[in-house]
N, C-alpha and C. Protein backbone atom coordinates (compact mmCIF):
# COMPACT_ATOMS: atom_id res chain seq x y z
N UNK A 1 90.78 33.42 -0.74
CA UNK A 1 90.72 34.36 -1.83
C UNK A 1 91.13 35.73 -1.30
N UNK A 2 91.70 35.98 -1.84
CA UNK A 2 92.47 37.50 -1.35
C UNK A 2 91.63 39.09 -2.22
N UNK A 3 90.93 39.62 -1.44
CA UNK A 3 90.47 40.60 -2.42
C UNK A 3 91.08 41.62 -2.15
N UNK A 4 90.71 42.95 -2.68
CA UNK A 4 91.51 44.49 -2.34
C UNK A 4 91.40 44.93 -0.85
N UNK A 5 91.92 45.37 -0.07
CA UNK A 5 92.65 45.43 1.15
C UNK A 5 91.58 47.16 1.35
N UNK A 6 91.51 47.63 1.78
CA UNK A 6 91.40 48.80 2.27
C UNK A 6 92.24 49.04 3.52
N UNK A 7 92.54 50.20 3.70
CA UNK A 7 93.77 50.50 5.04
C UNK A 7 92.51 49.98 6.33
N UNK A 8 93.49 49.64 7.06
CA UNK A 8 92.82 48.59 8.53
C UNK A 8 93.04 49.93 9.50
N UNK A 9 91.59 50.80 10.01
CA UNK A 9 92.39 51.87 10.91
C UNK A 9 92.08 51.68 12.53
N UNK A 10 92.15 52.29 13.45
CA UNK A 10 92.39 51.92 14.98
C UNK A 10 91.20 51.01 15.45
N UNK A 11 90.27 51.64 14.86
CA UNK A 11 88.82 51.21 15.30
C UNK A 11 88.41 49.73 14.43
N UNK A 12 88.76 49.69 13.37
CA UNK A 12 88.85 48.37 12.39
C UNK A 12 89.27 47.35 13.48
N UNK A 13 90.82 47.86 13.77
CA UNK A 13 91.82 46.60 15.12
C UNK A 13 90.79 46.41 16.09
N UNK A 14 90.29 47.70 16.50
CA UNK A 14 89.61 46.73 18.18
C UNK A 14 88.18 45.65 17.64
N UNK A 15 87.36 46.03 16.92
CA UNK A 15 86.61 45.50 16.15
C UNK A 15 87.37 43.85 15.99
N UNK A 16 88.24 44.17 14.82
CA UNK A 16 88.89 42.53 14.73
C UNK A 16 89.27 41.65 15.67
N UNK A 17 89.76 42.58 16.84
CA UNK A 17 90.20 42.05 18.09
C UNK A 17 89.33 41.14 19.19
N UNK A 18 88.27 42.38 19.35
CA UNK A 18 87.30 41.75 19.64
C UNK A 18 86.57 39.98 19.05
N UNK A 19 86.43 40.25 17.74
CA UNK A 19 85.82 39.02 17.22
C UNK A 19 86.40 38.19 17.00
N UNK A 20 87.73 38.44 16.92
CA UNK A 20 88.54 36.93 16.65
C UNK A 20 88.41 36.67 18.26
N UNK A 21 88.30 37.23 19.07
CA UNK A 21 88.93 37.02 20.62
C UNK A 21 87.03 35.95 20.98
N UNK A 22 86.14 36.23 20.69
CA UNK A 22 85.06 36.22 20.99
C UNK A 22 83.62 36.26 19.65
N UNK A 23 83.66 35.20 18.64
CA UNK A 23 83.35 35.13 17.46
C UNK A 23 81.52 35.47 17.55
N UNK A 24 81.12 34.77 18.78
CA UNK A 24 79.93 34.98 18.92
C UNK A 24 78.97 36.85 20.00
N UNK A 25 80.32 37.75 19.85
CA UNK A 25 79.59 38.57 20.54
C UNK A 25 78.39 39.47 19.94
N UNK A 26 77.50 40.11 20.25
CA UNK A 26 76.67 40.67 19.39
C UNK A 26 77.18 42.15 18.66
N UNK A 27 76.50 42.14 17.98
CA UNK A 27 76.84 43.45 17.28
C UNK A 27 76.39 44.88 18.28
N UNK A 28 75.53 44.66 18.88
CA UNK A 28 75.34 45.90 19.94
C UNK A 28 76.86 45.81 20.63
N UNK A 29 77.34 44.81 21.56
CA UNK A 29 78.40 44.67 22.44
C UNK A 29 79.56 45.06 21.67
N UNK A 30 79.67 44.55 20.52
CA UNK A 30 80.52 45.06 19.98
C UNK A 30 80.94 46.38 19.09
N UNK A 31 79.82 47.01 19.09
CA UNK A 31 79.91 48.56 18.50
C UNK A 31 80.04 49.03 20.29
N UNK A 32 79.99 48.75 21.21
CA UNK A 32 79.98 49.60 22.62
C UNK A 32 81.74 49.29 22.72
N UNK A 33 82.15 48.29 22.48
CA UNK A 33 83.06 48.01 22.83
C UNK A 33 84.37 49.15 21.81
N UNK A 34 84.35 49.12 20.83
CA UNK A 34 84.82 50.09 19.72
C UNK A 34 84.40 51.41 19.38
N UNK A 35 83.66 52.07 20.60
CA UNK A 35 83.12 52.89 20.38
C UNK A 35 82.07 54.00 19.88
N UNK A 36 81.45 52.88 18.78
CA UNK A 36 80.62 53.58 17.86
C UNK A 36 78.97 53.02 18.22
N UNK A 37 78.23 53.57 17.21
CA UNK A 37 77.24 53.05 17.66
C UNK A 37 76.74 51.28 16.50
N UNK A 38 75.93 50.91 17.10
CA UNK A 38 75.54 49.30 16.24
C UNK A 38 75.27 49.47 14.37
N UNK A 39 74.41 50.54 13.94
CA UNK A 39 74.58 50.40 12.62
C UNK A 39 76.39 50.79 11.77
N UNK A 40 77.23 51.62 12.25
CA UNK A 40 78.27 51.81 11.54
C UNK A 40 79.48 51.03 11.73
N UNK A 41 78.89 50.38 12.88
CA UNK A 41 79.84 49.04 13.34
C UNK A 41 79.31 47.87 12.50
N UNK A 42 78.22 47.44 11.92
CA UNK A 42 78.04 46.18 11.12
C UNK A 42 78.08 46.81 9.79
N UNK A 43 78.55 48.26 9.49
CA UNK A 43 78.82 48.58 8.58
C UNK A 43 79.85 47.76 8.17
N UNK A 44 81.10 48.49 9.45
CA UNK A 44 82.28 48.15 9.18
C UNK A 44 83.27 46.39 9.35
N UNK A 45 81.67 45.79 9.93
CA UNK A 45 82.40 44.20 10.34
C UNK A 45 82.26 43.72 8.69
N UNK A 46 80.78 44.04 7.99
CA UNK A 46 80.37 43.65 6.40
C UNK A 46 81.36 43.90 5.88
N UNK A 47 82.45 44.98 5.98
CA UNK A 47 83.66 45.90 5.02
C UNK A 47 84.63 44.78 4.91
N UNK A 48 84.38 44.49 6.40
CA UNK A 48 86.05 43.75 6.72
C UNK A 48 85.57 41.88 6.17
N UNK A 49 84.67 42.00 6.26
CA UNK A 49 84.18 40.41 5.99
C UNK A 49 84.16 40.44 4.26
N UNK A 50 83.90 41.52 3.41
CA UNK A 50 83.81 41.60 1.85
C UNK A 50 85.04 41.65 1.74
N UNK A 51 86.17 42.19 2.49
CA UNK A 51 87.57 42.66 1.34
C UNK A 51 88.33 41.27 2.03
N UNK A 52 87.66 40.39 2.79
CA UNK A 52 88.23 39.29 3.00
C UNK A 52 89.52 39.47 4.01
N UNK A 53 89.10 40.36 5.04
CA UNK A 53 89.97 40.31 5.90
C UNK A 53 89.95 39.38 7.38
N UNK A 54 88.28 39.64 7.32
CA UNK A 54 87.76 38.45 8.41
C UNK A 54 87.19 37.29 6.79
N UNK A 55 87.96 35.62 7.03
CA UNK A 55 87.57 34.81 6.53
C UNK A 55 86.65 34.11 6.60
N UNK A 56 85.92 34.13 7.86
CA UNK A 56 84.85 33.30 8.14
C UNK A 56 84.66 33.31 9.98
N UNK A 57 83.44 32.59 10.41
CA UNK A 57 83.19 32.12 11.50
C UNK A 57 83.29 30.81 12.31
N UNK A 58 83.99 30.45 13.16
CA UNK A 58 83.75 28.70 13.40
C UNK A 58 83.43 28.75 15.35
N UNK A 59 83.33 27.31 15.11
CA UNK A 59 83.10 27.27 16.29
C UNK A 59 84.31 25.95 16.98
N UNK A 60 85.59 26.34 17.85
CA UNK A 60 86.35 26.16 18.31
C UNK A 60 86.09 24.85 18.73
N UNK A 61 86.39 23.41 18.24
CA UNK A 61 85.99 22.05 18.74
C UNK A 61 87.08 21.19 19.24
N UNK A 62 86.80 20.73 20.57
CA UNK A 62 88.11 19.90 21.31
C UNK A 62 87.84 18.61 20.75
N UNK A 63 89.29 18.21 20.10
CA UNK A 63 89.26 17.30 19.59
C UNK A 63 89.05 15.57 20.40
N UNK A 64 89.64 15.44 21.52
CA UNK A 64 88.96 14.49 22.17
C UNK A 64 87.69 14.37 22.61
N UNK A 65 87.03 15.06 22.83
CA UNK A 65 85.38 14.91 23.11
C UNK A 65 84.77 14.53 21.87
N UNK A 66 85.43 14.39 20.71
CA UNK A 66 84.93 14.15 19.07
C UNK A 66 85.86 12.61 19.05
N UNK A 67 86.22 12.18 20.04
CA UNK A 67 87.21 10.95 19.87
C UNK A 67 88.36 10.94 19.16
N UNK A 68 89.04 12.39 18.59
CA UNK A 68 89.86 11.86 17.94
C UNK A 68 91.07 12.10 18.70
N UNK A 69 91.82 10.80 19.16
CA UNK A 69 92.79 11.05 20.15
C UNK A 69 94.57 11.19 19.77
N UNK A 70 94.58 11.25 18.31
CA UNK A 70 95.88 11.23 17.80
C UNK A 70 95.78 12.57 16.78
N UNK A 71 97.21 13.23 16.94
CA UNK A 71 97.01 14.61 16.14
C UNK A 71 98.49 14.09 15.45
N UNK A 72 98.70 13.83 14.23
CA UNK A 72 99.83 13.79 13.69
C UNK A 72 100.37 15.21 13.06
N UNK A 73 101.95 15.19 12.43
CA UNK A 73 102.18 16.20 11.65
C UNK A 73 103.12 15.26 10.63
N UNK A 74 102.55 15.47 8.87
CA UNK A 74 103.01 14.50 8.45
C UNK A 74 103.58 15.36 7.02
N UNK A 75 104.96 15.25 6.99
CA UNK A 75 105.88 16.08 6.35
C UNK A 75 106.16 15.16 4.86
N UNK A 76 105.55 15.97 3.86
CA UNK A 76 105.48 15.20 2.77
C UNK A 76 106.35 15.66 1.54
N UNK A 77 107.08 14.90 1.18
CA UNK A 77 107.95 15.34 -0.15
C UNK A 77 107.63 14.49 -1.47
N UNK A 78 107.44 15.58 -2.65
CA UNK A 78 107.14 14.67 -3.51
C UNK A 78 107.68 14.81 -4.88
N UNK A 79 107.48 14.04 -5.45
CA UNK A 79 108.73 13.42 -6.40
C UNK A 79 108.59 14.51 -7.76
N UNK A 80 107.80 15.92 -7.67
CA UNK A 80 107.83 16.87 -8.76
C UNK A 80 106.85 18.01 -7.75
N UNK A 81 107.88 19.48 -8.28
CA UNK A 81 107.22 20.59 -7.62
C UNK A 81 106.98 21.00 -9.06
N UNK A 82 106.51 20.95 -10.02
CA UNK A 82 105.85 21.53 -11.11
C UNK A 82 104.39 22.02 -10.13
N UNK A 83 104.16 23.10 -10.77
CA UNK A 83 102.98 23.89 -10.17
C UNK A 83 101.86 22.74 -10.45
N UNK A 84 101.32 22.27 -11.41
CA UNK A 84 100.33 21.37 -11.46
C UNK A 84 100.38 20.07 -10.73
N UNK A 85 101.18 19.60 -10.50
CA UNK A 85 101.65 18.33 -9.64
C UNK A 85 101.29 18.83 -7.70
N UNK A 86 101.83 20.47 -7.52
CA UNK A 86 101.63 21.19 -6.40
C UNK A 86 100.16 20.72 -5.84
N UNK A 87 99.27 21.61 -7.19
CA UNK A 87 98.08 22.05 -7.33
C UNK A 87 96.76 20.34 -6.82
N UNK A 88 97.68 19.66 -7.69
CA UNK A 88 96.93 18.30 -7.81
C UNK A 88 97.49 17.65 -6.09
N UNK A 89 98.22 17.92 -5.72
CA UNK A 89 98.57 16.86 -4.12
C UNK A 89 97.13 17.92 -3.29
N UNK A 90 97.46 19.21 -3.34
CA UNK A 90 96.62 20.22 -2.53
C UNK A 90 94.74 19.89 -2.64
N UNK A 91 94.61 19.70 -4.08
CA UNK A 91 93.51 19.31 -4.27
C UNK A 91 93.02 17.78 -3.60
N UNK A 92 94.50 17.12 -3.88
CA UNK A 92 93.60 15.53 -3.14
C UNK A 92 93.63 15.82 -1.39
N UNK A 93 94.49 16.10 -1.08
CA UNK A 93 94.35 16.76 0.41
C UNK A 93 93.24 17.65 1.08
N UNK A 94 92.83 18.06 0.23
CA UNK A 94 91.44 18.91 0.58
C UNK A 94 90.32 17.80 0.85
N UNK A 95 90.49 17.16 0.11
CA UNK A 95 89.29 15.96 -0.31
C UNK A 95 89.39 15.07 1.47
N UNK A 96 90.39 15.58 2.02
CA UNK A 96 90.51 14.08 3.16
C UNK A 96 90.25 14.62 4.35
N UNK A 97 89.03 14.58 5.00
CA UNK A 97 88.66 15.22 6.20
C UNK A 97 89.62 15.34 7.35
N UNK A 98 90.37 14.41 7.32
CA UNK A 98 91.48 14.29 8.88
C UNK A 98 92.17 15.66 8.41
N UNK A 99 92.89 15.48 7.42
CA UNK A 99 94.01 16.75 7.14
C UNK A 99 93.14 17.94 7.72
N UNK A 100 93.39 18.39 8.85
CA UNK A 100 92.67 19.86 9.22
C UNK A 100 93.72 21.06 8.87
N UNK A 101 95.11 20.88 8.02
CA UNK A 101 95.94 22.34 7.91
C UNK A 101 97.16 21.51 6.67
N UNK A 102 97.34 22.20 5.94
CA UNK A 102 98.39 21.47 4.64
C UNK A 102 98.88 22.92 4.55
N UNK A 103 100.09 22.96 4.69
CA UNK A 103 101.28 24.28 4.70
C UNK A 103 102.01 24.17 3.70
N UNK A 104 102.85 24.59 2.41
CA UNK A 104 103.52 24.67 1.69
C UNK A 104 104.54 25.09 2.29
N UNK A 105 105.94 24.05 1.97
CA UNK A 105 106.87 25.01 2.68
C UNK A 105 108.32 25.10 1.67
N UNK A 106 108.80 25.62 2.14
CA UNK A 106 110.28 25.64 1.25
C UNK A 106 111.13 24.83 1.57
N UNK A 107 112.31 24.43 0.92
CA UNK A 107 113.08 23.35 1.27
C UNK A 107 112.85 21.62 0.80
N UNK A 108 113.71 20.85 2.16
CA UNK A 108 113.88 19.50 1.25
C UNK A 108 112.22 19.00 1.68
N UNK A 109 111.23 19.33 2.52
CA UNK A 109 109.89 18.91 2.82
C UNK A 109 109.11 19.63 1.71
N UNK A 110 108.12 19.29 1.10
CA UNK A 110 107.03 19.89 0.42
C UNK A 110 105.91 20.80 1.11
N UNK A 111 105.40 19.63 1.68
CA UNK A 111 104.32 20.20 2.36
C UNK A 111 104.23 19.48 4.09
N UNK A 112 103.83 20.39 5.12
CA UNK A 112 103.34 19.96 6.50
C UNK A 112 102.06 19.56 7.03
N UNK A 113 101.16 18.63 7.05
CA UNK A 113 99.93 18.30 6.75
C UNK A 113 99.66 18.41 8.51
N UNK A 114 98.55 18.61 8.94
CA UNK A 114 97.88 18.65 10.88
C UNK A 114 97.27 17.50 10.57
N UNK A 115 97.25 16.56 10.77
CA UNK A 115 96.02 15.05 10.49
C UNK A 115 95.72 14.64 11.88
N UNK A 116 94.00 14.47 11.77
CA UNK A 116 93.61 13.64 13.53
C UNK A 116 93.14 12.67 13.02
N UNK A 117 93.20 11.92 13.82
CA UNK A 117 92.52 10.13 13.53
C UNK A 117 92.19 9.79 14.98
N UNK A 118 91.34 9.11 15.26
CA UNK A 118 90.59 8.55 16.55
C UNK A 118 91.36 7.56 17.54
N UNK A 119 92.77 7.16 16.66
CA UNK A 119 93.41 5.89 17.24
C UNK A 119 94.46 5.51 16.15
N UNK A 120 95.79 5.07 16.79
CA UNK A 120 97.06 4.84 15.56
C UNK A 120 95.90 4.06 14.64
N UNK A 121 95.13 2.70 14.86
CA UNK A 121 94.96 1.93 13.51
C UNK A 121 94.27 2.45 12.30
N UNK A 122 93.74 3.24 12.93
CA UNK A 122 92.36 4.77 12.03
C UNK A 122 93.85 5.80 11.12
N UNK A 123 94.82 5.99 12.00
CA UNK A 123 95.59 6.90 11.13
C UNK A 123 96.75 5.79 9.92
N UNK A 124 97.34 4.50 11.41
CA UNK A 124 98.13 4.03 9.79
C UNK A 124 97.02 3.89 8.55
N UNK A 125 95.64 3.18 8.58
CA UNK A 125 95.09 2.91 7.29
C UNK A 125 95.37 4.15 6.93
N UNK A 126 94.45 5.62 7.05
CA UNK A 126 94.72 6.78 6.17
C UNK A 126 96.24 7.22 5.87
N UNK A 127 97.85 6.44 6.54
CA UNK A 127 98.55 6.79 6.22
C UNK A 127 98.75 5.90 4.37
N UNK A 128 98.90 4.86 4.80
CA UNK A 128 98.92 4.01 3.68
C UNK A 128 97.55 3.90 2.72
N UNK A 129 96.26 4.14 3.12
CA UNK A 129 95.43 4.27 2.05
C UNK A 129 94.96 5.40 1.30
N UNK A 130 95.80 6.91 1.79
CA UNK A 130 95.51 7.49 1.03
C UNK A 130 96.54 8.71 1.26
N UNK A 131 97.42 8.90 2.01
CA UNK A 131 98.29 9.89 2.01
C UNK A 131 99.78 9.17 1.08
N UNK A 132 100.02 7.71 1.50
CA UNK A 132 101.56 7.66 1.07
C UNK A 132 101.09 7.53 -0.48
N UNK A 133 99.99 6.31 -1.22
CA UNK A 133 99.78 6.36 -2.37
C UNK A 133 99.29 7.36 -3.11
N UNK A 134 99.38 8.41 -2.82
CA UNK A 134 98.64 9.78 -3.47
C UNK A 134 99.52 9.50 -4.39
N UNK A 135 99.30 10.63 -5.68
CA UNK A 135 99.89 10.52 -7.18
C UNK A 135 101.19 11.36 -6.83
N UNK A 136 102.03 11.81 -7.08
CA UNK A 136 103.16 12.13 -6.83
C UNK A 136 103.93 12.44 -5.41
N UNK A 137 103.68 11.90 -4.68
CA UNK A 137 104.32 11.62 -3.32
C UNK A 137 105.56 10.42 -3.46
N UNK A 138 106.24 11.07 -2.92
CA UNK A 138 107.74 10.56 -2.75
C UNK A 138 108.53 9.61 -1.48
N UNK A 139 107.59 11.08 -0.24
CA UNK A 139 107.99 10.06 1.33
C UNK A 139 106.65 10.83 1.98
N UNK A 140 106.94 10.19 2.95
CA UNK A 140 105.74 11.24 4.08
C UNK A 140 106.85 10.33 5.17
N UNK A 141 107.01 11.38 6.44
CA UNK A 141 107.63 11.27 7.49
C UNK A 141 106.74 12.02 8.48
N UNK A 142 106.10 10.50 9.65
CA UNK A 142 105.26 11.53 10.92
C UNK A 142 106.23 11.45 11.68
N UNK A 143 104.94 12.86 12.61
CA UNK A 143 105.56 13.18 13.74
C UNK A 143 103.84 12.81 14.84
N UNK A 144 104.49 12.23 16.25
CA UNK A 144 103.28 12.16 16.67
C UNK A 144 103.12 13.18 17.54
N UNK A 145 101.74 14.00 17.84
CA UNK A 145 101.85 15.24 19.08
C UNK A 145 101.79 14.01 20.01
N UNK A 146 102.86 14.80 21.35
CA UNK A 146 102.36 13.92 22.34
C UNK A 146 101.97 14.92 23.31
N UNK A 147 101.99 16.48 23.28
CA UNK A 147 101.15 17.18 24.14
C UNK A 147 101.21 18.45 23.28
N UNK A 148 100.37 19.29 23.41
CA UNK A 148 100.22 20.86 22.97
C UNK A 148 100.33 21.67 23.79
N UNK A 149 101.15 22.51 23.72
CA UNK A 149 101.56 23.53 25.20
C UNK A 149 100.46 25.01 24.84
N UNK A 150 100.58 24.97 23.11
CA UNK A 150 100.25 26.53 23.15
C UNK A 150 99.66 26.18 21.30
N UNK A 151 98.06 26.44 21.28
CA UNK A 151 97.24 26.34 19.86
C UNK A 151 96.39 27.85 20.57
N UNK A 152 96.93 28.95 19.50
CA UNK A 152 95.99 29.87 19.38
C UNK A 152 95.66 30.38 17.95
N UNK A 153 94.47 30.07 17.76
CA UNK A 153 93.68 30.60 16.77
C UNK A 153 93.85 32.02 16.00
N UNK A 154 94.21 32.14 14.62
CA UNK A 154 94.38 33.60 14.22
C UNK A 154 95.45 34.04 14.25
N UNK A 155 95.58 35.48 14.33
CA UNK A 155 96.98 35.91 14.32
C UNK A 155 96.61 37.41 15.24
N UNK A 156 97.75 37.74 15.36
CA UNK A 156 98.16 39.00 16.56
C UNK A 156 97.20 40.20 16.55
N UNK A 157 96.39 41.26 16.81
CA UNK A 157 95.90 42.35 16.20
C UNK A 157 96.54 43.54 16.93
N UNK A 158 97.95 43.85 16.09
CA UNK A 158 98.33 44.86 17.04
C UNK A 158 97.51 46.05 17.16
């Protein structure tokens, strides 16, 4: 959800920087770190967390220690981009725990789905029981990861 923006100023960046870099630091450490003191710093983390600039908190999970040893990327085109047809693939995709990222993209692909499954036979069933028969799907074409050089979380804080 995108709410009204307020201007992001120097002290906002190191703040953001900080917490995306380090989600669990405290609010003392992190008003020392940005300069200010602890109440006008959880002023300003509440500011940035209401206008929806920080989205949330997680906690960073390796996917093999959870068993899931296959990370697909599964490029889906489907047979109507009418906005409701969009709306309705996005919605059943939400619904399917593996899909951890569904990208809209432009061009002859629709959408780029991140899917983990524990083992190929765990992902063909979810390919065929619930990604290829979805309601307006056309093709799905994977790709398998066979290594990750570079997954960083977030985006840049210049």
């Amino acid at each position: 959800m995108h709410r009204s923006r307020l201007p992001i100023d120097d002290i906002d960046r190191v703040i953001l920087r900080h917490l995306q870099a380090e989600g669990r630091i405290t609010n003392v450490e992190l008003a020392e770190r940005a300069g200010l003191t602890a109440p006008p710093c959880l002023r300003r983390v509440r500011a940035l967390e209401e206008n929806g600039t920080i989205l949330g908190y997680h906690a960073d999970l390796e996917a093999q220690a959870l068993g899931y040893g296959i990370t697909v990327f599964a490029m889906v085109s489907l047979k109507s981009q009418a906005e409701d047809d969009l709306k309705a693939f996005e919605d059943h995709v939400a619904q399917l725990p593996q899909v951890r990222e569904c990208h809209m993209l432009n061009g002859e692909i629709d959408f780029v789905l991140k899917v983990v499954a524990h083992d190929l036979q765990e992902f063909q069933k979810f390919l065929t029981s619930a990604l290829t028969p979805a309601p307006n799907v056309e093709s799905v074409k994977t790709s398998f990861v066979i290594r990750t050089a570079l997954s960083r979380p977030g985006v840049p804080v210049d």
